[in-house]
PDB file of N, CA and C in Angstrom:
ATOM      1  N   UNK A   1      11.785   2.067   5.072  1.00  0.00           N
ATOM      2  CA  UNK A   1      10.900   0.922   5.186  1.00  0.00           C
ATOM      3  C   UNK A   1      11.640  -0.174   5.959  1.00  0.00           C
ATOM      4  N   UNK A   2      10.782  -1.050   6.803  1.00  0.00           N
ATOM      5  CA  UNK A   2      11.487  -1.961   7.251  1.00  0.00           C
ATOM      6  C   UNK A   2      10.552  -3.340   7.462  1.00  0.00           C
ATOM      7  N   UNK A   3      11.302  -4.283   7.559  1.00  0.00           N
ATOM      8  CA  UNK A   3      10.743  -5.728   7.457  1.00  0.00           C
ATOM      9  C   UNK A   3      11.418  -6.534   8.668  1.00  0.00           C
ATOM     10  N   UNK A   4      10.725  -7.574   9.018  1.00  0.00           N
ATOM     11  CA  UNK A   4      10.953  -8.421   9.813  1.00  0.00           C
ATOM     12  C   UNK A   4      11.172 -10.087   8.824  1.00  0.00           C
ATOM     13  N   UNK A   5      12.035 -10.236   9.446  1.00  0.00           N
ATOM     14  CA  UNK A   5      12.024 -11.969   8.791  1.00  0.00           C
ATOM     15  C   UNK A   5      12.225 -13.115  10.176  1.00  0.00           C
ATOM     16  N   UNK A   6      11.745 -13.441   9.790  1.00  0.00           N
ATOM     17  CA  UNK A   6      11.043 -15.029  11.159  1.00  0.00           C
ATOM     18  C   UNK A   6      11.707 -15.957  10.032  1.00  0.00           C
ATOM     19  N   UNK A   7      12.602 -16.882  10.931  1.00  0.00           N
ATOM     20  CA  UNK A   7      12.737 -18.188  10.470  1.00  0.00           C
ATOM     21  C   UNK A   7      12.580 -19.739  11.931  1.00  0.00           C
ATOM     22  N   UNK A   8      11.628 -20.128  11.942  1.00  0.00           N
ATOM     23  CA  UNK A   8      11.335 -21.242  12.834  1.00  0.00           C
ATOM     24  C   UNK A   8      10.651 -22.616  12.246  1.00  0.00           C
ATOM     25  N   UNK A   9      11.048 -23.640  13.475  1.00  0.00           N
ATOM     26  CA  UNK A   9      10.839 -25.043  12.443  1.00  0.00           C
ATOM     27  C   UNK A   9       9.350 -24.803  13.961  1.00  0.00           C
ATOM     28  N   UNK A  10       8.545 -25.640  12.723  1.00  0.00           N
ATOM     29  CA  UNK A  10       7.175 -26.491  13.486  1.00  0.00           C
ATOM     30  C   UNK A  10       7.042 -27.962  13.762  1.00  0.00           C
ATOM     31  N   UNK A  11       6.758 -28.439  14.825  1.00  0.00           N
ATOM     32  CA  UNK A  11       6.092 -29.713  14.949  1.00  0.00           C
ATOM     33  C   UNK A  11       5.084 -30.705  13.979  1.00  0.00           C
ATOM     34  N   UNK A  12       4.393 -29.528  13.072  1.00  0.00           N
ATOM     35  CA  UNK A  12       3.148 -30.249  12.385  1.00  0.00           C
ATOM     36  C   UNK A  12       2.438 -28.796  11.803  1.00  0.00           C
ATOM     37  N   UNK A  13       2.927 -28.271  10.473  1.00  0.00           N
ATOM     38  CA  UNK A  13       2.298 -27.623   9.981  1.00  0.00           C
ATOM     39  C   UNK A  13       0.775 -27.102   9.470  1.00  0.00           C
ATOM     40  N   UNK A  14       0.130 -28.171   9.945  1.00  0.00           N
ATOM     41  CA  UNK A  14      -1.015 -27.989   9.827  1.00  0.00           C
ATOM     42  C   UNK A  14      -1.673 -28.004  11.013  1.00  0.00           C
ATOM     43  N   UNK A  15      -1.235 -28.137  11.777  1.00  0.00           N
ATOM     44  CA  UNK A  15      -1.741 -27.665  13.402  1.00  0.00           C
ATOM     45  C   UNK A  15      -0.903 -26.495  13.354  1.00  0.00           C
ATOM     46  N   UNK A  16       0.038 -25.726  12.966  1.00  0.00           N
ATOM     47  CA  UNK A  16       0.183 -24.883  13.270  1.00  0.00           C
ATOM     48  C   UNK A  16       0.248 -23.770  12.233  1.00  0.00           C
ATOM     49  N   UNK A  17      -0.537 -23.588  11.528  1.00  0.00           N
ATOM     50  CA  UNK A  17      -1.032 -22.426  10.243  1.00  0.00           C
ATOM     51  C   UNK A  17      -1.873 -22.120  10.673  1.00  0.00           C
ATOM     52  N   UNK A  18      -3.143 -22.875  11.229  1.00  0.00           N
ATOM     53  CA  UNK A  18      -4.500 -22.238  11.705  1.00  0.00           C
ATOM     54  C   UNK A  18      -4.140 -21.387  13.066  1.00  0.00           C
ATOM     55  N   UNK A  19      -3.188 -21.419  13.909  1.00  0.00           N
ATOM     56  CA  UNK A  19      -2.872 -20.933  14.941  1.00  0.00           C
ATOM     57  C   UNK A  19      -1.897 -19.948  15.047  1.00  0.00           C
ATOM     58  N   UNK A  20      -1.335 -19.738  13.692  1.00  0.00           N
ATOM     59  CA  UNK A  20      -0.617 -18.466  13.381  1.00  0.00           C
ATOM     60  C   UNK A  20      -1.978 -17.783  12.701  1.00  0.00           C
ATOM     61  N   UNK A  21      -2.607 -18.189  11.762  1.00  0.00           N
ATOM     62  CA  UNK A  21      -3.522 -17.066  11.180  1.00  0.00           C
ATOM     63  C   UNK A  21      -4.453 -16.280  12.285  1.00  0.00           C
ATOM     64  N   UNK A  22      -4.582 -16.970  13.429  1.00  0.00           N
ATOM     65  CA  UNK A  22      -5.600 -16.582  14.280  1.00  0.00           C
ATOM     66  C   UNK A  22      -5.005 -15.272  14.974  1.00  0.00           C
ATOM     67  N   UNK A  23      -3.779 -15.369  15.018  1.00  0.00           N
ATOM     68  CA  UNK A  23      -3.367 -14.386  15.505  1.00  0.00           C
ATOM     69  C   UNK A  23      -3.155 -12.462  14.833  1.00  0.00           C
ATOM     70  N   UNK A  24      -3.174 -13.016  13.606  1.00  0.00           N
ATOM     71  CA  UNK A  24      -3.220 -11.914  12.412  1.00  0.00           C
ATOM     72  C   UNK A  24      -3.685 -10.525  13.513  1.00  0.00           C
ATOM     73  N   UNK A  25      -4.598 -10.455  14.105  1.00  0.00           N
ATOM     74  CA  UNK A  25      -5.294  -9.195  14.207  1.00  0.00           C
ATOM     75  C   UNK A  25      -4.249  -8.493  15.382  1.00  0.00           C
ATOM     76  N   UNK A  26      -3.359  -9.595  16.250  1.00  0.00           N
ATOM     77  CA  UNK A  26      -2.425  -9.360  17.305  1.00  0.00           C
ATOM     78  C   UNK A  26      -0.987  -8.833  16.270  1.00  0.00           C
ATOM     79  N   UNK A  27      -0.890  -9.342  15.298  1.00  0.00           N
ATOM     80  CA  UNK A  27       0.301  -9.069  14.351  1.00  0.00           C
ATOM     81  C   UNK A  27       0.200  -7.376  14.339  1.00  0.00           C
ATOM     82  N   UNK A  28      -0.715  -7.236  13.121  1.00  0.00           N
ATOM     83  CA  UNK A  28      -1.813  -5.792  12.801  1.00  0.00           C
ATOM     84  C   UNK A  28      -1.617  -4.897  13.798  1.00  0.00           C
ATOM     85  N   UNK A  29      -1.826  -5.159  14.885  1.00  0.00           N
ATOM     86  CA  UNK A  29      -1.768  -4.195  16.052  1.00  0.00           C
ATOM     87  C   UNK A  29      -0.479  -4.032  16.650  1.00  0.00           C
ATOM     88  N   UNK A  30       0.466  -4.807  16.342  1.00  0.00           N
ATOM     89  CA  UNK A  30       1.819  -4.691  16.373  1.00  0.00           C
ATOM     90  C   UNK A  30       2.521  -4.012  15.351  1.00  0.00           C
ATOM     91  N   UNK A  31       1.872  -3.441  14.101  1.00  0.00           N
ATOM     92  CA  UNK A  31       2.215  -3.053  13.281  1.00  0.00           C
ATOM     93  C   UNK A  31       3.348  -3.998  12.253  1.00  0.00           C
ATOM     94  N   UNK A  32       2.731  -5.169  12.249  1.00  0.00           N
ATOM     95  CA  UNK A  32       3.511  -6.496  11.191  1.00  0.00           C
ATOM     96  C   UNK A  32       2.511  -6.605   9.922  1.00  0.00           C
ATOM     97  N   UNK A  33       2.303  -6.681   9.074  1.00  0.00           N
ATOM     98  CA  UNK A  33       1.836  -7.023   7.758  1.00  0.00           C
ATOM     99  C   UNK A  33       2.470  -7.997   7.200  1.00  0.00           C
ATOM    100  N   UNK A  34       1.918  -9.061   6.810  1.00  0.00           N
ATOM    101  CA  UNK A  34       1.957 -10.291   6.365  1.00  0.00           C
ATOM    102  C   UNK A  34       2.900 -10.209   4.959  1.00  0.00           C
ATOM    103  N   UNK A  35       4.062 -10.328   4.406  1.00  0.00           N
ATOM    104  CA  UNK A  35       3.827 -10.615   3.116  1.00  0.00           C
ATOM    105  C   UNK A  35       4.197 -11.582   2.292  1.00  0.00           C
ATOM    106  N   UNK A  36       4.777 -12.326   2.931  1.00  0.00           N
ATOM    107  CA  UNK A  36       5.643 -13.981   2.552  1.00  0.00           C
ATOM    108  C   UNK A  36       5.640 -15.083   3.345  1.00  0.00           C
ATOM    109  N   UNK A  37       4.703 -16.304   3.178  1.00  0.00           N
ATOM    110  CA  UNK A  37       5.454 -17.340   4.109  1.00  0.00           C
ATOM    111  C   UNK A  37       5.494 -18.301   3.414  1.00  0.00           C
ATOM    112  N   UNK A  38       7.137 -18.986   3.554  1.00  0.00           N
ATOM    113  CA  UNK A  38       7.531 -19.709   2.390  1.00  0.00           C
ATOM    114  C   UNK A  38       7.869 -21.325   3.859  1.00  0.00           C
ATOM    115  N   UNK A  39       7.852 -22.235   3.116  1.00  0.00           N
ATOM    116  CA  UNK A  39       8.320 -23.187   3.510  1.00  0.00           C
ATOM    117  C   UNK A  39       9.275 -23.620   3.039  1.00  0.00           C
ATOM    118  N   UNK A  40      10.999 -24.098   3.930  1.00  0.00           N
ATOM    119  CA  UNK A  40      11.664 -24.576   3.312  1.00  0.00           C
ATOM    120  C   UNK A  40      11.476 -26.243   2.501  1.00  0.00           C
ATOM    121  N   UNK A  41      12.170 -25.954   1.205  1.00  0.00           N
ATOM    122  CA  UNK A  41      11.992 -27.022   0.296  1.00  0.00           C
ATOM    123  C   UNK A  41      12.454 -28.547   0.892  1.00  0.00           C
ATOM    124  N   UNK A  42      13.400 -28.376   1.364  1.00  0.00           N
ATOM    125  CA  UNK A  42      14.634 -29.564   2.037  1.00  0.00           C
ATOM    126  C   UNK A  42      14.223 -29.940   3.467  1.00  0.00           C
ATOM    127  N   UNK A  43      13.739 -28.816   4.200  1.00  0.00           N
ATOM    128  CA  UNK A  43      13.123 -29.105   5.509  1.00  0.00           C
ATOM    129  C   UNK A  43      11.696 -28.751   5.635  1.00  0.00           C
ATOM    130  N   UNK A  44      10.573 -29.166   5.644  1.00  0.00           N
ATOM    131  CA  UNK A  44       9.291 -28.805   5.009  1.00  0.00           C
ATOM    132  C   UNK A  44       8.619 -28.454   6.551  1.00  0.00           C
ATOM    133  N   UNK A  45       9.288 -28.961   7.890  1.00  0.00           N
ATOM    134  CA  UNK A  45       8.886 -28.366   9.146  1.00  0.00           C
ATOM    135  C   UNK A  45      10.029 -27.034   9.492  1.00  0.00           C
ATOM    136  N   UNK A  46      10.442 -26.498   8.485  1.00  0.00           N
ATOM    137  CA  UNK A  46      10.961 -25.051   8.972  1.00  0.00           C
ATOM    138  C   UNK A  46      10.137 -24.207   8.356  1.00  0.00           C
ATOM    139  N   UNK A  47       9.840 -22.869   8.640  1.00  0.00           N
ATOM    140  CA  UNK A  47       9.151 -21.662   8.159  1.00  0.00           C
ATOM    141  C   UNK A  47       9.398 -20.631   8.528  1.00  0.00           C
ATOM    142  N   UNK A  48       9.529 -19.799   7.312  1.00  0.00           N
ATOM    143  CA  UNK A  48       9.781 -18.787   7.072  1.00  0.00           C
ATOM    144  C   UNK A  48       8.972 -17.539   6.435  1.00  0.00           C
ATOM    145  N   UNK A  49       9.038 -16.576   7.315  1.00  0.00           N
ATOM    146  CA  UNK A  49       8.038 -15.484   7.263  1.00  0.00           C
ATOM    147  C   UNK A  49       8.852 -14.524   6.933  1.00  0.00           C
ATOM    148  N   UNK A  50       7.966 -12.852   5.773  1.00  0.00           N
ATOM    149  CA  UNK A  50       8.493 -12.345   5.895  1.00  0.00           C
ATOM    150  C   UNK A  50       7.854 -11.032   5.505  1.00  0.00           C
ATOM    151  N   UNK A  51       7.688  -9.908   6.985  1.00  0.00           N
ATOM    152  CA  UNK A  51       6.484  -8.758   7.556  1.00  0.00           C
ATOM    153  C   UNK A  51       6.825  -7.809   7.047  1.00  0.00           C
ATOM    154  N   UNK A  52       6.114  -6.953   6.607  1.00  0.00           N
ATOM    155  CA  UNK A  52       6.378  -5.048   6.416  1.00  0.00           C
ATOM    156  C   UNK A  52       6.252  -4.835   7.835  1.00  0.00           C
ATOM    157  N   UNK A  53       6.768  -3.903   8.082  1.00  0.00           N
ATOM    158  CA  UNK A  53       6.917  -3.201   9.508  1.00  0.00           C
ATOM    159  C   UNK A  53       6.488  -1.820   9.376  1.00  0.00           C
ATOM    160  N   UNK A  54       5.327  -0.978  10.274  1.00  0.00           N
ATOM    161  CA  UNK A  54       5.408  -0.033  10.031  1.00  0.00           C
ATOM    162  C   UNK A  54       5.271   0.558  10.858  1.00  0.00           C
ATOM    163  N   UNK A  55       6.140   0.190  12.303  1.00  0.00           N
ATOM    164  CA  UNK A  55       6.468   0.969  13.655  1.00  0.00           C
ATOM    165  C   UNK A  55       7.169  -0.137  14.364  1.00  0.00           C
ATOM    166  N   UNK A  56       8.790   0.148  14.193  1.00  0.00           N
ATOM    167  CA  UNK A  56       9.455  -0.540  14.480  1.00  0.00           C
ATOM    168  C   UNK A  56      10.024  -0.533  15.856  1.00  0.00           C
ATOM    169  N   UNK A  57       9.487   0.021  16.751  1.00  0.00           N
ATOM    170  CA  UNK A  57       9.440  -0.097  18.328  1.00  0.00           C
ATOM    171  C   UNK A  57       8.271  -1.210  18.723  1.00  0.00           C
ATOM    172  N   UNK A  58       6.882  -1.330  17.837  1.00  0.00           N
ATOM    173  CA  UNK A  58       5.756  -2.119  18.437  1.00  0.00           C
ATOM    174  C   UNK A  58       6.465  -3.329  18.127  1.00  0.00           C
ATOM    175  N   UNK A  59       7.239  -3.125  16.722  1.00  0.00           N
ATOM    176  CA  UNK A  59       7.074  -4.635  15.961  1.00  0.00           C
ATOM    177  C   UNK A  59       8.303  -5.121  16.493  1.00  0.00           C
ATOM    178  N   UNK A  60       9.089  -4.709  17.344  1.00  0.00           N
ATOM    179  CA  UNK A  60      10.098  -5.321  18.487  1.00  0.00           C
ATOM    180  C   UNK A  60       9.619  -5.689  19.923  1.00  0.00           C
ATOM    181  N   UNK A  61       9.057  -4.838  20.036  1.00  0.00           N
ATOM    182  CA  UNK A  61       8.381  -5.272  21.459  1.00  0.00           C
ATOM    183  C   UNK A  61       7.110  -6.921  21.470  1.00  0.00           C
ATOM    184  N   UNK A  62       6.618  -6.606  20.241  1.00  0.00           N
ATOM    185  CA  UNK A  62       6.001  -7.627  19.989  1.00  0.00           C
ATOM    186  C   UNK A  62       7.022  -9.083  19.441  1.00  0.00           C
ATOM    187  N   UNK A  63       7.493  -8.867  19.152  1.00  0.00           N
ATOM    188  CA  UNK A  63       8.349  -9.870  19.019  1.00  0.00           C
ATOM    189  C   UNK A  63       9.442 -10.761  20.163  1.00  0.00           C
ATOM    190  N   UNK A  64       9.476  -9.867  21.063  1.00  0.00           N
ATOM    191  CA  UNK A  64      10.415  -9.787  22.559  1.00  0.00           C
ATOM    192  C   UNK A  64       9.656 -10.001  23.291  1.00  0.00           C
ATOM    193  N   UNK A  65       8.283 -10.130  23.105  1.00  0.00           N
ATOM    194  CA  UNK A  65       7.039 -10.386  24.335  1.00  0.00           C
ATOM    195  C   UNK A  65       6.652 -11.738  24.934  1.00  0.00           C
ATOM    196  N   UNK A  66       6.638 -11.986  25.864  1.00  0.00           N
ATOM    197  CA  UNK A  66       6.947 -13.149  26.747  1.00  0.00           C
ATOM    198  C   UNK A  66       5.360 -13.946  26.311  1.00  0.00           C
ATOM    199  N   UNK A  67       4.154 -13.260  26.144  1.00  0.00           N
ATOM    200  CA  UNK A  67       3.050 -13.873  25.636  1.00  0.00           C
ATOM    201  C   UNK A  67       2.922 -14.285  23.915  1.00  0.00           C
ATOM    202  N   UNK A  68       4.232 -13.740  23.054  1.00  0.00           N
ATOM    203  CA  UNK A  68       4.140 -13.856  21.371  1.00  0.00           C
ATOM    204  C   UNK A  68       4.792 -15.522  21.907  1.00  0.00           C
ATOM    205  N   UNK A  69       5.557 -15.270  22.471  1.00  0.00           N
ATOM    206  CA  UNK A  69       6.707 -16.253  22.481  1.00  0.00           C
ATOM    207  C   UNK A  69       5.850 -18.090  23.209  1.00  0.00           C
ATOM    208  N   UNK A  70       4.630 -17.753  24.105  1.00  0.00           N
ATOM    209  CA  UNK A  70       4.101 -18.385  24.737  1.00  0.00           C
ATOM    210  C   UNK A  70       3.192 -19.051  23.863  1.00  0.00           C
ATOM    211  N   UNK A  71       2.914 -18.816  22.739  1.00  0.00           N
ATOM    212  CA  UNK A  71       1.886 -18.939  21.855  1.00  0.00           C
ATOM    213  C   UNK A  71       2.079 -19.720  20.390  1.00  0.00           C
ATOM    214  N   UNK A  72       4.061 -19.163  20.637  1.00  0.00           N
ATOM    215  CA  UNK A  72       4.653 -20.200  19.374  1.00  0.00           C
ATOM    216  C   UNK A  72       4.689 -21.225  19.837  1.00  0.00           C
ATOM    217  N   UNK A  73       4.901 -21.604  21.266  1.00  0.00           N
ATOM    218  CA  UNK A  73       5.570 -22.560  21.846  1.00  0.00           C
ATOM    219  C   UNK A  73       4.122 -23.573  21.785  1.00  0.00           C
ATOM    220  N   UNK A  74       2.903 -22.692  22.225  1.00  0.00           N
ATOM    221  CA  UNK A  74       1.569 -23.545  22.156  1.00  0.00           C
ATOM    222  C   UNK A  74       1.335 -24.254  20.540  1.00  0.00           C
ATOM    223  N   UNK A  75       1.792 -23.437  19.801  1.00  0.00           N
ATOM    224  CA  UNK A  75       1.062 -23.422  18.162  1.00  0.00           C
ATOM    225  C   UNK A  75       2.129 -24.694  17.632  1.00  0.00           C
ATOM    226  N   UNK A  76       3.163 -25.054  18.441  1.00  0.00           N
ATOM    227  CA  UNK A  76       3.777 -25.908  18.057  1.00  0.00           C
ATOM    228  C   UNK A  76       5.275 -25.576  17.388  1.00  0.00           C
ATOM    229  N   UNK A  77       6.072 -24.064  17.619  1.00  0.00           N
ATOM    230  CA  UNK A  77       6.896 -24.323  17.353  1.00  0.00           C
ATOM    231  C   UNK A  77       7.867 -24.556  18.205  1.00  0.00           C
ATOM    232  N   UNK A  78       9.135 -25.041  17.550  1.00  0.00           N
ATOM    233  CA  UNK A  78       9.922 -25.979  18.391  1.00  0.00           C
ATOM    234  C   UNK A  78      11.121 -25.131  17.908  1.00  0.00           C
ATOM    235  N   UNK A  79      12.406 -25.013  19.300  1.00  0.00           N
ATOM    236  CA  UNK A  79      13.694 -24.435  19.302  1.00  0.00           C
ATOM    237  C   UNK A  79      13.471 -22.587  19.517  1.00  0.00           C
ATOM    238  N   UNK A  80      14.454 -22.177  18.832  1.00  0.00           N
ATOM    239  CA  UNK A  80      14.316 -20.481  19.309  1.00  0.00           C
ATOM    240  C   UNK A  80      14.096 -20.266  18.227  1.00  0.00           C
ATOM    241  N   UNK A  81      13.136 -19.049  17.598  1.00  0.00           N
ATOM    242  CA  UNK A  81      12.660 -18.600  16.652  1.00  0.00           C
ATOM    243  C   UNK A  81      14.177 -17.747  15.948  1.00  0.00           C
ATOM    244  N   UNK A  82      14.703 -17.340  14.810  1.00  0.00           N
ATOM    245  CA  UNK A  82      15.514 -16.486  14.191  1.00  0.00           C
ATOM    246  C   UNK A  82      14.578 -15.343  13.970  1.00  0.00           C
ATOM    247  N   UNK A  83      14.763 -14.038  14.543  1.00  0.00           N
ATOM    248  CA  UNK A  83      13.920 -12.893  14.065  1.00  0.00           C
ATOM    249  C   UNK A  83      14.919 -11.723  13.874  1.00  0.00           C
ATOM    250  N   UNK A  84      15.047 -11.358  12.470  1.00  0.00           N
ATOM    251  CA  UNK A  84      16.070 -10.421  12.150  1.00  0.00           C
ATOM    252  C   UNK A  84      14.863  -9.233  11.332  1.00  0.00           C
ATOM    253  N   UNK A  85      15.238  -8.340  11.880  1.00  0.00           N
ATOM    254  CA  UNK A  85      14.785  -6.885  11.384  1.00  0.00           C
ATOM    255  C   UNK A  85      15.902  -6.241  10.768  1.00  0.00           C
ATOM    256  N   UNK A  86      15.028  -5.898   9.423  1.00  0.00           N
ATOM    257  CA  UNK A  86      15.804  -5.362   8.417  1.00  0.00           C
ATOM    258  C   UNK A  86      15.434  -3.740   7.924  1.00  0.00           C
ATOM    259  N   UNK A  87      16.553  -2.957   7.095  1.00  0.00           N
ATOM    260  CA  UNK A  87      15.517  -1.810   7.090  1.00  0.00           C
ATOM    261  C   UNK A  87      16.341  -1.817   5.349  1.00  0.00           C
ATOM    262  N   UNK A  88      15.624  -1.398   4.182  1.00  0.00           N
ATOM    263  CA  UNK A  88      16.116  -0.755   2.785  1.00  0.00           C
ATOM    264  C   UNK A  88      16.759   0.238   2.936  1.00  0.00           C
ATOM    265  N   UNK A  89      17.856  -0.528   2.128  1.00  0.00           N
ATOM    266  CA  UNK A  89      19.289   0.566   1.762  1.00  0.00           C
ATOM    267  C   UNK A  89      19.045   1.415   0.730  1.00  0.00           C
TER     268      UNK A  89
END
C-alpha cells in the first residue's frame, strides 16, 4: 500500500478548499484518494494532506505535472509544495 503526503501553506483557506475540492475527480483519475486534511494548529495557513495511492506511477506523474502545479499556484498556494510518497513496512 502506498500514500502520498502533501504539506503546503495557502494564502486564504477558504478561497482555497473550494478549489482543491473541485479538483477531486482529477485526483481519482490519478489514482489519489482523499483521506486526511489536517490544518496545522500553530500555522493555520499550512496544510496538510494525506492520499491512498493506488497506482503509484499516475500518482507521481500527477503530482510532477506542470498543469497540478499551475492550479496550486491559481488556488492560492504559496512556496513549493512538500510531496513525499510513502509505502507500509
Amino acid at each position: 500500500m502506498f500514500y502520498m503526503f502533501v504539506r503546503h501553506a495557502v494564502k486564504d483557506f477558504s478561497k482555497w478548499k473550494p478549489a482543491f475540492d473541485a479538483d477531486e475527480s482529477a485526483r481519482r483519475a490519478a489514482g489519489l484518494k482523499e483521506l486526511n486534511l489536517w490544518r496545522n494548529a500553530d500555522e493555520p495557513h499550512e496544510v496538510i494532506l494525506l492520499f491512498e495511492v493506488s497506482d503509484l506511477a499516475k500518482a507521481k506523474a500527477f503530482a510532477a505535472s506542470v498543469e497540478i502545479r499551475n492550479r496550486m499556484t491559481a488556488s492560492g498556494v504559496t512556496g513549493r509544495p512538500e510531496i513525499i510518497f510513502l509505502s507500509e513496512s
